[in-house]
C-alpha atoms as a PDB file:
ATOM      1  CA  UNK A   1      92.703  73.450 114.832  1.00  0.00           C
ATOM      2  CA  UNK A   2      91.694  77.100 115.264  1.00  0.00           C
ATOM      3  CA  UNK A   3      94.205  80.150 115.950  1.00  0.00           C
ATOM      4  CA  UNK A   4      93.256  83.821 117.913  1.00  0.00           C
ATOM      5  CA  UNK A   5      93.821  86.311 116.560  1.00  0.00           C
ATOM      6  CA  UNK A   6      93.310  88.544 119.622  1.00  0.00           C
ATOM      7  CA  UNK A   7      90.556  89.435 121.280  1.00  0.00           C
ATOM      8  CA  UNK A   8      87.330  86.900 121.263  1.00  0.00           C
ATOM      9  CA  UNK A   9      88.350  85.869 117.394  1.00  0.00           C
ATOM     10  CA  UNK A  10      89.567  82.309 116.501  1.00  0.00           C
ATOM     11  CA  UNK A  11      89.613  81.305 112.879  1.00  0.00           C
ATOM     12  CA  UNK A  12      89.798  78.049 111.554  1.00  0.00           C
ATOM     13  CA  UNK A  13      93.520  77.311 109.996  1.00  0.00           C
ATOM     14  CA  UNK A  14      92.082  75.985 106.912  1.00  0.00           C
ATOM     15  CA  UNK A  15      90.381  78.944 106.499  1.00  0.00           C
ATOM     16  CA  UNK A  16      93.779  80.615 106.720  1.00  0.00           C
ATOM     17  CA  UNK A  17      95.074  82.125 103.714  1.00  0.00           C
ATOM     18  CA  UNK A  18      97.654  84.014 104.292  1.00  0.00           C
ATOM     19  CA  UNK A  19      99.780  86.045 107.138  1.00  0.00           C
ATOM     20  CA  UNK A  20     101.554  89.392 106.579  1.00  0.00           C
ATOM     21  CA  UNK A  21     103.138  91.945 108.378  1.00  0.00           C
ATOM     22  CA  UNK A  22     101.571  95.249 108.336  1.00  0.00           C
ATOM     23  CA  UNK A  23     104.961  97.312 108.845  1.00  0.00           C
ATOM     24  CA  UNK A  24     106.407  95.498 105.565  1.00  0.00           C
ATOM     25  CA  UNK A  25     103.499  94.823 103.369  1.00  0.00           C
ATOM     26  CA  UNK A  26     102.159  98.462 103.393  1.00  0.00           C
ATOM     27  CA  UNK A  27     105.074 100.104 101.951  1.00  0.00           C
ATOM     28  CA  UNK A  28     103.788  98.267  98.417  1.00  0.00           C
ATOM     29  CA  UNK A  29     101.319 100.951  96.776  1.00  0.00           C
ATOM     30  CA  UNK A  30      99.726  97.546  95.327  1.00  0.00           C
ATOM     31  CA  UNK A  31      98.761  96.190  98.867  1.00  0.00           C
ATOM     32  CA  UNK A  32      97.746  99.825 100.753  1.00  0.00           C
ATOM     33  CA  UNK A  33      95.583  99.693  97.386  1.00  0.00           C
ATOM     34  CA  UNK A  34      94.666  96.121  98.148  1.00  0.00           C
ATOM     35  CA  UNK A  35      93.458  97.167 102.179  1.00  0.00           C
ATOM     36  CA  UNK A  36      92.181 100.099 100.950  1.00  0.00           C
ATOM     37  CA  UNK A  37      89.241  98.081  98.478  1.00  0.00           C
ATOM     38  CA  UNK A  38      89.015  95.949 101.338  1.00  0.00           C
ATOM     39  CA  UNK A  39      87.911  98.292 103.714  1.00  0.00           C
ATOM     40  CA  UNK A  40      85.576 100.069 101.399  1.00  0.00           C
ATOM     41  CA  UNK A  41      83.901  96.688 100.413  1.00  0.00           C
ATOM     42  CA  UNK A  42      83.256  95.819 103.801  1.00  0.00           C
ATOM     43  CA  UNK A  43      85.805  92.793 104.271  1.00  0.00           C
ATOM     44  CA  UNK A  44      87.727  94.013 106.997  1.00  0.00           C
ATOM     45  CA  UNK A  45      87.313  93.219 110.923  1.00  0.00           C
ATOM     46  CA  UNK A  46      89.475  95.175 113.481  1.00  0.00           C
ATOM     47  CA  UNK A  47      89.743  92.570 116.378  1.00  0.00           C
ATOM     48  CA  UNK A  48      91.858  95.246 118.726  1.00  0.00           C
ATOM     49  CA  UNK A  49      91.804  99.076 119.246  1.00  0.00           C
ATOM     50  CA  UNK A  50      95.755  98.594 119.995  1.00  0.00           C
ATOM     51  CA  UNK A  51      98.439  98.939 117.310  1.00  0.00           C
ATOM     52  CA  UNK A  52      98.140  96.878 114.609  1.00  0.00           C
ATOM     53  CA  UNK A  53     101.242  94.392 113.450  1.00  0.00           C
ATOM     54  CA  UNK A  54      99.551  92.020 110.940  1.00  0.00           C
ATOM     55  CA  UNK A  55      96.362  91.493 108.699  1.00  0.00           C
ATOM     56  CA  UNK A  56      95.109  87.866 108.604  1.00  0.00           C
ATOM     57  CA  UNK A  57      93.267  87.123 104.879  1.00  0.00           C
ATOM     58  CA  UNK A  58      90.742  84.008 105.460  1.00  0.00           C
ATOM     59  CA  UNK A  59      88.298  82.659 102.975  1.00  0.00           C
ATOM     60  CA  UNK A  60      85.358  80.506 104.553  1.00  0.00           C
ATOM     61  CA  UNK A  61      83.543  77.471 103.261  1.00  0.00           C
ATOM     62  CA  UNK A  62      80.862  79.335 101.290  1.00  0.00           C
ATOM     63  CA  UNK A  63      84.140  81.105  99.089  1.00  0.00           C
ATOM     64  CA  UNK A  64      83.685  84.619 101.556  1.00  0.00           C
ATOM     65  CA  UNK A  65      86.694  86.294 102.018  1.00  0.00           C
ATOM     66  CA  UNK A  66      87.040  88.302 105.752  1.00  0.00           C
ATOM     67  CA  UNK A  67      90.227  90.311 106.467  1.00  0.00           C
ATOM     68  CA  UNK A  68      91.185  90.305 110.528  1.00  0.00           C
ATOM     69  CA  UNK A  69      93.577  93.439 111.460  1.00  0.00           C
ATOM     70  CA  UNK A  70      95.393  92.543 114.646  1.00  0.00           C
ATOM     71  CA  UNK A  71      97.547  93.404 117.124  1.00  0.00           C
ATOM     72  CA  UNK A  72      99.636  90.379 117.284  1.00  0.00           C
ATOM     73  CA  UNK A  73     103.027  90.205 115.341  1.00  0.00           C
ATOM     74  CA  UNK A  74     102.922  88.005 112.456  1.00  0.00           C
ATOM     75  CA  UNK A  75     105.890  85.925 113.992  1.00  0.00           C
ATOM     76  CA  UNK A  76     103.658  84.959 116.991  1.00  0.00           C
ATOM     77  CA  UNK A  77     100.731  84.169 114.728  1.00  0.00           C
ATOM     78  CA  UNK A  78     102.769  81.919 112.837  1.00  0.00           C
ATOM     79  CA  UNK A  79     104.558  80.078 116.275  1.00  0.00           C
ATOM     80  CA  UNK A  80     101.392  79.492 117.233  1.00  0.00           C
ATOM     81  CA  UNK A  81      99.661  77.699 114.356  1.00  0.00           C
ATOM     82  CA  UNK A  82     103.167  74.974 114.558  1.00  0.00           C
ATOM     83  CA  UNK A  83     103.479  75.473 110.708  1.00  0.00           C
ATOM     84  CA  UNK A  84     107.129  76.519 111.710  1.00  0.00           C
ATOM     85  CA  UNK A  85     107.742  73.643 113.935  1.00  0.00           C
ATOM     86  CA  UNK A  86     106.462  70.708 111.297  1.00  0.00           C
ATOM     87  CA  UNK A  87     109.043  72.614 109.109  1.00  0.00           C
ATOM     88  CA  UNK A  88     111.798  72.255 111.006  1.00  0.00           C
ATOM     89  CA  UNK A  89     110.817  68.437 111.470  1.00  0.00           C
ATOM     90  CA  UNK A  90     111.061  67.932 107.689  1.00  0.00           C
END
């Protein structure tokens, strides 16, 4: 299965390592620290010129890590991969 991220981008979910919120993560020096390297090495794909609400942190096949910024909430992002759903079927 494959989830957009906004835009013409679709990633893989197993690619999928994590989903945060932008508004909450970035008050942590360690993580503006974090997006800061990752921006300066290169990592980091803007997939809308709108507001951002979330950064999506994938790691491929071949071990490459690629950070998405994107406009979606992380709430949506999350509805629409169903992880929420098969939890509440647990």
């Amino acid at each position: 299965m494959y989830l957009h991220l906004g835009q013409d981008t679709v990633v893989a979910f197993e690619e999928i390592i994590g989903i945060f919120d932008l508004d909450t993560t970035t008050v942590s020096k360690s993580t503006r620290d974090y997006l800061k390297r990752a921006e300066q090495a290169g990592i980091v794909v803007n997939v809308s010129m709108e507001l951002p609400k979330s950064f999506i942190v994938c790691k491929d096949g071949g071990g490459k890590i690629t950070m998405f910024i994107s406009q979606i909430s992380p709430s949506t992002l999350l509805k629409r991969t169903g992880y929420i759903q098969g939890l509440a079927n647990i």
